[in-house]
C-alpha atoms as a PDB file:
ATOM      1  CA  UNK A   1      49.724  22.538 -25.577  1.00  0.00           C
ATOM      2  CA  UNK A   2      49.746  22.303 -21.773  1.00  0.00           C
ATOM      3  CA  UNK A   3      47.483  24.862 -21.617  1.00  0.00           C
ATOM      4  CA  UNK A   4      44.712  22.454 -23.789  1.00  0.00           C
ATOM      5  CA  UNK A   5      45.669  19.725 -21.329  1.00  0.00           C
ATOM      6  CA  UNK A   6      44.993  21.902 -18.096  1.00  0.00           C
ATOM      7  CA  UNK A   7      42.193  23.441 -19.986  1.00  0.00           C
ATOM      8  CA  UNK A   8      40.524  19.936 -20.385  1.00  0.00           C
ATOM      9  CA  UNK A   9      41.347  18.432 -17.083  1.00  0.00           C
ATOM     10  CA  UNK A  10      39.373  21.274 -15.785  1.00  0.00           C
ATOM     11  CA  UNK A  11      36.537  20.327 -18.146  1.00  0.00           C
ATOM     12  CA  UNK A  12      36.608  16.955 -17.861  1.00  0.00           C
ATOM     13  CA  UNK A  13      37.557  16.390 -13.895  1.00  0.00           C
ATOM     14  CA  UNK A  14      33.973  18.047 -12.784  1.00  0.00           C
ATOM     15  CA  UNK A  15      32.492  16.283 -15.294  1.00  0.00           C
ATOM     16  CA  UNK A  16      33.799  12.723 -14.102  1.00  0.00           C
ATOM     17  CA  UNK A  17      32.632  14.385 -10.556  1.00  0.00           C
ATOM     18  CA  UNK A  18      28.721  14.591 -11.625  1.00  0.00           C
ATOM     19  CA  UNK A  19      28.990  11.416 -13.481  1.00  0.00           C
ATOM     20  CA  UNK A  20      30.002   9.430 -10.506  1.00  0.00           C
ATOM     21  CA  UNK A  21      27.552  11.464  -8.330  1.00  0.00           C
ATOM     22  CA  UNK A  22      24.494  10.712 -10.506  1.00  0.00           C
ATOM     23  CA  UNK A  23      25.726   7.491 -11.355  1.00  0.00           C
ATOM     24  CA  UNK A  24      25.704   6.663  -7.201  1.00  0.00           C
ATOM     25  CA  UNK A  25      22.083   8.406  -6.923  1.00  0.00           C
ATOM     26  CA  UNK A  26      20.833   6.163  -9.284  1.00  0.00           C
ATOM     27  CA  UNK A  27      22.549   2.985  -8.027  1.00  0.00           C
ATOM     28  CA  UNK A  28      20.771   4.126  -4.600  1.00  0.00           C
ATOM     29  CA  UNK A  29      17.200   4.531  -6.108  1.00  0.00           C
ATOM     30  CA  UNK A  30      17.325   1.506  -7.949  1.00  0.00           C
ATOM     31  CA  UNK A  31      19.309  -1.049  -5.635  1.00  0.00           C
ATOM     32  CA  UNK A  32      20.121   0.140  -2.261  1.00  0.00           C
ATOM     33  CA  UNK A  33      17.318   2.158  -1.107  1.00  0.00           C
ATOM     34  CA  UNK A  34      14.208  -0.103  -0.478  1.00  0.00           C
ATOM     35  CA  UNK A  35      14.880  -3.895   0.241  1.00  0.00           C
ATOM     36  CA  UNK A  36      14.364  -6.349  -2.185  1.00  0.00           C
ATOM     37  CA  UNK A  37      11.120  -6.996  -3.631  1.00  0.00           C
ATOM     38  CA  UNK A  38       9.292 -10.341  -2.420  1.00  0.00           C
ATOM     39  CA  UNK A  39       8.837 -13.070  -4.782  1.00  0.00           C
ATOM     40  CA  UNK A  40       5.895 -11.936  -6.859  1.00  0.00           C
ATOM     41  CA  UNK A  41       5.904 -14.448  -9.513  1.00  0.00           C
ATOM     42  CA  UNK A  42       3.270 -16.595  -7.571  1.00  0.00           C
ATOM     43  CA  UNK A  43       1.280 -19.785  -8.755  1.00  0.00           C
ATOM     44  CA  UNK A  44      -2.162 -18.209  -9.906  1.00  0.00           C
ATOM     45  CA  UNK A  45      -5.230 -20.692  -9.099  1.00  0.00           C
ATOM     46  CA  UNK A  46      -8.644 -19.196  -9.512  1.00  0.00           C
ATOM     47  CA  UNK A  47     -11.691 -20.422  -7.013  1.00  0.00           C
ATOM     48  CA  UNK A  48     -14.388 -22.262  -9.078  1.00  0.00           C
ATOM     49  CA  UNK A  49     -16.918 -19.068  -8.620  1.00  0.00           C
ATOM     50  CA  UNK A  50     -14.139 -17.680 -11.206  1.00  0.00           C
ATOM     51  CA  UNK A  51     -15.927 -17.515 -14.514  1.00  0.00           C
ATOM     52  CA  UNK A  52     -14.042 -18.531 -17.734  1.00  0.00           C
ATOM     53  CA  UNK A  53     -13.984 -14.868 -19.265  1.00  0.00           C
ATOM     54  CA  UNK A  54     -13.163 -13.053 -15.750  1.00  0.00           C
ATOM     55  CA  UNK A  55     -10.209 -15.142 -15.677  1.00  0.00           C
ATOM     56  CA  UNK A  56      -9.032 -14.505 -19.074  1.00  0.00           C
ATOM     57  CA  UNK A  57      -9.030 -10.878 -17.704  1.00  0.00           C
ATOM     58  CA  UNK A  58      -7.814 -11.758 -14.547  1.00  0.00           C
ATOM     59  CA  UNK A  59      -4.984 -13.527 -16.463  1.00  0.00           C
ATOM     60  CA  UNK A  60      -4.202 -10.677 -18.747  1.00  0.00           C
ATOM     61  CA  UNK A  61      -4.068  -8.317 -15.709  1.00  0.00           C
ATOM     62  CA  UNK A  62      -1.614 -10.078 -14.296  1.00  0.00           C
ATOM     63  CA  UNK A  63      -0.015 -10.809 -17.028  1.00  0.00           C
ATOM     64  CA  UNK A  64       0.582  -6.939 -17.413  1.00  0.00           C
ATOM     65  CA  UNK A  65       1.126  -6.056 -13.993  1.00  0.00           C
ATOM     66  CA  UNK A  66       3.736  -8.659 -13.686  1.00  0.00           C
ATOM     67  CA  UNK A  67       5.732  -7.268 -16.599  1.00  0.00           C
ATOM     68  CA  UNK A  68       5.591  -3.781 -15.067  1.00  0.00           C
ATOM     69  CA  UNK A  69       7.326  -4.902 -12.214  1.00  0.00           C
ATOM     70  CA  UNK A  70       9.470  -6.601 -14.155  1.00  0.00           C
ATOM     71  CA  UNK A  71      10.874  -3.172 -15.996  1.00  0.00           C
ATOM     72  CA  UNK A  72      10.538  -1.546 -12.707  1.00  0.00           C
ATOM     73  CA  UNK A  73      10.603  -3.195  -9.506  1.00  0.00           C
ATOM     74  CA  UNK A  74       9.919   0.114  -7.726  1.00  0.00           C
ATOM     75  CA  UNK A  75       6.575   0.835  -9.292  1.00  0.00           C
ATOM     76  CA  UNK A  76       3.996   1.179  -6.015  1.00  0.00           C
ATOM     77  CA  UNK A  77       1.310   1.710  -8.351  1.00  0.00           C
ATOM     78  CA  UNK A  78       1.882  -1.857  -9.926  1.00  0.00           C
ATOM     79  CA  UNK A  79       2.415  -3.311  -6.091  1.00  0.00           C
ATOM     80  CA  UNK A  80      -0.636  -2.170  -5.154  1.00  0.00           C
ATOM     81  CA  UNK A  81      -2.864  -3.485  -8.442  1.00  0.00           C
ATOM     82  CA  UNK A  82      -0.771  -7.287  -8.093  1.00  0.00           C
ATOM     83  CA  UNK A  83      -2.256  -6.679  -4.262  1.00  0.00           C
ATOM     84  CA  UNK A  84      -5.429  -6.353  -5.611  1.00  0.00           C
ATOM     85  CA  UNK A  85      -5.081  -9.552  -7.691  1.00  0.00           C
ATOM     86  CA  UNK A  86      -3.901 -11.564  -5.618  1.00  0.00           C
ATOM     87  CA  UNK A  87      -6.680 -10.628  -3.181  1.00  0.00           C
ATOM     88  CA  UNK A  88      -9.212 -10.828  -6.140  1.00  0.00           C
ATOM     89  CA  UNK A  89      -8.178 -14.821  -6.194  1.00  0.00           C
ATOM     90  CA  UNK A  90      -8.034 -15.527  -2.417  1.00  0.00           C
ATOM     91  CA  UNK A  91      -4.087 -15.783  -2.439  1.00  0.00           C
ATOM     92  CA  UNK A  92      -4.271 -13.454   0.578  1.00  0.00           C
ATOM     93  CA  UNK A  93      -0.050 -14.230   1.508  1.00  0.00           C
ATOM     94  CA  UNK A  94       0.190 -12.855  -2.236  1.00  0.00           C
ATOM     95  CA  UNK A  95      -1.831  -9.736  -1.368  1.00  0.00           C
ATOM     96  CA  UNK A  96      -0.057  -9.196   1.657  1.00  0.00           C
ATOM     97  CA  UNK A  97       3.644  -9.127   0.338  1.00  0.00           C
ATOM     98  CA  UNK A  98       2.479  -7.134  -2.244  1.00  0.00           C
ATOM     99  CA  UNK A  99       1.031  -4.576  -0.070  1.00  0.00           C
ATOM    100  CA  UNK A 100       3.541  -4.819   2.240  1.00  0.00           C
ATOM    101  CA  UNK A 101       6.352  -3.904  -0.059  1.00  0.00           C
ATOM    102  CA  UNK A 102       3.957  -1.173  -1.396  1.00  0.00           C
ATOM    103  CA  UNK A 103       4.045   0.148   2.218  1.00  0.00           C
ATOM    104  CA  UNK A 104       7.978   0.543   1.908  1.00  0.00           C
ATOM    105  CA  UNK A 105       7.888   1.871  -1.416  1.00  0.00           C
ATOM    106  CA  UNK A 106       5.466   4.785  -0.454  1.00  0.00           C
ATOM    107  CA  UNK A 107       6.130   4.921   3.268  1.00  0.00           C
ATOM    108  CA  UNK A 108       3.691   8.185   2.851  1.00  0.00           C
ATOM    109  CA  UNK A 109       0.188   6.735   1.497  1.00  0.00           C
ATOM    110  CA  UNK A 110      -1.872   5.579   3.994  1.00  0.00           C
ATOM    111  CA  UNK A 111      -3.909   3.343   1.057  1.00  0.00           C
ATOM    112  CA  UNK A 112      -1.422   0.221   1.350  1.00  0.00           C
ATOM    113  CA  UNK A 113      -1.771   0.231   4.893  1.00  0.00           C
ATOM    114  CA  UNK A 114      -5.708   0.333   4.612  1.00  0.00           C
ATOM    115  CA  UNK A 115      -5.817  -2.498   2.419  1.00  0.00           C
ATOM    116  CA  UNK A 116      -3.445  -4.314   4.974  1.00  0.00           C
ATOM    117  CA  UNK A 117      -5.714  -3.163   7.547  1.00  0.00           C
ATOM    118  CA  UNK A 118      -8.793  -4.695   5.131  1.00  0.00           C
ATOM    119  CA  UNK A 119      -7.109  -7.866   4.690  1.00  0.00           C
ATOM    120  CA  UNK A 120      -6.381  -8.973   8.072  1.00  0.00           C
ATOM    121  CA  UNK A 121     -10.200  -7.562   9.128  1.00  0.00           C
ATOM    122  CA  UNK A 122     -12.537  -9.434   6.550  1.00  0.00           C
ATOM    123  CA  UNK A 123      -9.868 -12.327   4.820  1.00  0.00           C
ATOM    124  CA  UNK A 124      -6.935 -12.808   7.847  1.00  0.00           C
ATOM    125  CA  UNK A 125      -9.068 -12.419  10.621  1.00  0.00           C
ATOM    126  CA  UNK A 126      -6.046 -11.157  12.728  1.00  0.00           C
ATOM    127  CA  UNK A 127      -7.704  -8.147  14.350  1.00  0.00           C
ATOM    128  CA  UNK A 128      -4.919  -7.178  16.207  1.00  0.00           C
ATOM    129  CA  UNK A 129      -2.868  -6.642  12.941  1.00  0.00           C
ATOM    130  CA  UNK A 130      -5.840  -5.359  11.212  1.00  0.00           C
ATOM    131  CA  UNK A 131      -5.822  -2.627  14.228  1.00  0.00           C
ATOM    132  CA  UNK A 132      -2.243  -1.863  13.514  1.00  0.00           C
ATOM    133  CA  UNK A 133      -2.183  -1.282   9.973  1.00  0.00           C
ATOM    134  CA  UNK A 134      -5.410   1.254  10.094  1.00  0.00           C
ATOM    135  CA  UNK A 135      -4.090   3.244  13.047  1.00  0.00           C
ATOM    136  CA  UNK A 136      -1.099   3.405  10.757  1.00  0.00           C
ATOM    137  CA  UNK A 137      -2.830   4.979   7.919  1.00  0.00           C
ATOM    138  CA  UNK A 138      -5.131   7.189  10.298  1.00  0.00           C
ATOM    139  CA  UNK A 139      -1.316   8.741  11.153  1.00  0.00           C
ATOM    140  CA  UNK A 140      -0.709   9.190   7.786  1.00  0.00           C
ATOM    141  CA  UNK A 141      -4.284  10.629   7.071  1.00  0.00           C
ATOM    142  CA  UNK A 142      -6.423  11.470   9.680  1.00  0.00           C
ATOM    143  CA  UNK A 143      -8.785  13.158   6.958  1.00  0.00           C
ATOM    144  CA  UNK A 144      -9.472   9.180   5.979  1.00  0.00           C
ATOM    145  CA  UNK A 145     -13.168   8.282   7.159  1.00  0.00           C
ATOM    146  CA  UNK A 146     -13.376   4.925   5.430  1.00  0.00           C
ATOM    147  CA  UNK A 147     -10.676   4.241   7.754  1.00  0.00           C
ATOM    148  CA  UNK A 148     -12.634   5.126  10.467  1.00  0.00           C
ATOM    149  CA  UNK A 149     -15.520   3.430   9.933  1.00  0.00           C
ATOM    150  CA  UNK A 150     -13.545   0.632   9.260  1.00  0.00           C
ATOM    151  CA  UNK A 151     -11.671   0.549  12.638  1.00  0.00           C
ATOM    152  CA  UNK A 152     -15.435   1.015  14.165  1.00  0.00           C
ATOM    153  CA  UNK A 153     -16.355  -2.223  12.008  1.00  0.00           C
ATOM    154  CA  UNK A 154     -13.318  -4.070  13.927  1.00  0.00           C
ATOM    155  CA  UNK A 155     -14.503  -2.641  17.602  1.00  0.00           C
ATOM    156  CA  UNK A 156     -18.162  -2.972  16.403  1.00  0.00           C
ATOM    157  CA  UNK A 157     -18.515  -6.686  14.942  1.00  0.00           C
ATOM    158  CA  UNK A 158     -14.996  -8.079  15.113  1.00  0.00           C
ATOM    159  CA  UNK A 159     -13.715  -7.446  19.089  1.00  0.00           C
ATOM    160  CA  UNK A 160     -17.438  -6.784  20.041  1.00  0.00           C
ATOM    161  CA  UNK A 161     -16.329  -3.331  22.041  1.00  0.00           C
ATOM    162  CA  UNK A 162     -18.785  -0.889  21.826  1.00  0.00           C
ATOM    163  CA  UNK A 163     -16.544   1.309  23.978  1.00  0.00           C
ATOM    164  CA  UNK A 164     -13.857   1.097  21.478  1.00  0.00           C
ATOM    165  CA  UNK A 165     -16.247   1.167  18.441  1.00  0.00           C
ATOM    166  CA  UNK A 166     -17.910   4.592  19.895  1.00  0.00           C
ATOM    167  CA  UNK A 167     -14.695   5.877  21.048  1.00  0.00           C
ATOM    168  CA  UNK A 168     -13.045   5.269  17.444  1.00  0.00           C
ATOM    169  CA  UNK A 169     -16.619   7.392  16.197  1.00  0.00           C
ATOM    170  CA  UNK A 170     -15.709  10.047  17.955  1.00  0.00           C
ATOM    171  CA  UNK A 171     -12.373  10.352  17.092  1.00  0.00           C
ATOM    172  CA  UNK A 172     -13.258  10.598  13.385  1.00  0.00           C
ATOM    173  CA  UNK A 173     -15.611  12.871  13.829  1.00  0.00           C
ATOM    174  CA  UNK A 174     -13.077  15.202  16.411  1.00  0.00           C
ATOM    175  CA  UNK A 175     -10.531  15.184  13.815  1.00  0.00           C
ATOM    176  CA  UNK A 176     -13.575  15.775  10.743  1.00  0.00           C
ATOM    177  CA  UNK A 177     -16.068  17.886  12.107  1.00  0.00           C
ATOM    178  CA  UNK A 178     -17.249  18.943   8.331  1.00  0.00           C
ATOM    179  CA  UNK A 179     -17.032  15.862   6.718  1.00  0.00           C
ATOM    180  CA  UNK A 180     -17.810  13.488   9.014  1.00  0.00           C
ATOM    181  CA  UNK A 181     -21.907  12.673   8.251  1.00  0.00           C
ATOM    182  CA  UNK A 182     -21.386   8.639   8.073  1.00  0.00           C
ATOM    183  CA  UNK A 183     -19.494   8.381  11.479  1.00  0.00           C
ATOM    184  CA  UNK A 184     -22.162  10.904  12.725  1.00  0.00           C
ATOM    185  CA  UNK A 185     -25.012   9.236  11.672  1.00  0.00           C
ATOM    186  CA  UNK A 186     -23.465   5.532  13.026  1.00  0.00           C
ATOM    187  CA  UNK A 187     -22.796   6.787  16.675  1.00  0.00           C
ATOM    188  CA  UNK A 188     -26.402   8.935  16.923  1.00  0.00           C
ATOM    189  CA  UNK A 189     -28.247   5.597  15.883  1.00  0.00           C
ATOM    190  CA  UNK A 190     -25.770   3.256  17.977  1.00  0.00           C
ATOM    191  CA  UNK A 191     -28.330   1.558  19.695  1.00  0.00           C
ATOM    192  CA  UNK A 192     -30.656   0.813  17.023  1.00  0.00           C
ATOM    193  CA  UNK A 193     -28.064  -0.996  14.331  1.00  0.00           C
END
């Protein structure tokens, strides 16, 4: 009998051990590793250029992408679609947190951060944020030329620096030699756009 009893507290004691250890992991992924999520449940108003039947799509998009972060408030694909929404309707704040807590989700893609960068370039028009947020995705991905060409856009047409907006050509190109054609092409004809 007291061998059974040792026998099962050795069973059972390592068991208890990878229970508690698994149990903590998953405590960690779900609530203690990223911060929590911003309020996402926002007030959807469409702009009159809206049709009808895009916003019964609209709706329905949201409608799903809202319930996936519902089951799974970790989900940086569904972040980054809500983003997209929210942009799609002109609730820019919306797009931001969204993409913003996409960013801390996947601290590795560069694409949350070039939306960001998008955002505050065309919609925010806060250039020095919209700066920021595409040097941070060039340091993710430096392969990126859309990023490039969109920093050149800021220089270009946004700051008016043609220093910065060849400099930023350059730079693309230096770090793409072989895929580069589009940042080519816009610093060779410079002078004539």
């Amino acid at each position: 009998m007291c061998y059974n009893i040792y026998m099962s507290k050795r069973v059972i004691l390592p068991i208890l051990v990878l229970v508690a250890i698994f149990g903590g992991l998953y405590v960690y992924e779900q609530y203690l590793k990223f911060p929590p999520p911003p309020g996402y449940h926002r007030e959807i108003s469409y702009p009159d250029k809206i049709k009808e039947a895009d916003r019964v799509a609209l709706g329905e998009a949201f409608g799903k992408t809202l319930a996936t972060i519902d089951k799974d408030k970790h989900d940086k694909s569904a972040w980054m679609d809500l983003g997209a929404l929210y942009n799609i309707i002109g609730d820019y704040q919306g797009a931001r947190l969204s993409w913003e807590y996409a960013a801390i989700l996947d601290p590795n893609s560069f694409v949350p951060l070039y939306n960001l960068g998008t955002l505050y370039l065309s919609d925010l028009k806060d250039y020095a944020l919209s700066e920021k947020y595409f040097r941070q995705a060039l340091v993710l991905d430096p392969s990126q030329i859309g990023v490039y060409q969109s920093l050149y856009d800021l220089y270009r047409y946004g700051l008016l620096d043609d220093t910065r907006a060849k400099a930023i050509l350059e730079e693309g190109i230096e770090a793409n030699p072989f895929a580069s054609p589009n940042l080519k092409y816009l610093l060779e004809h410079y002078d004539e756009a």
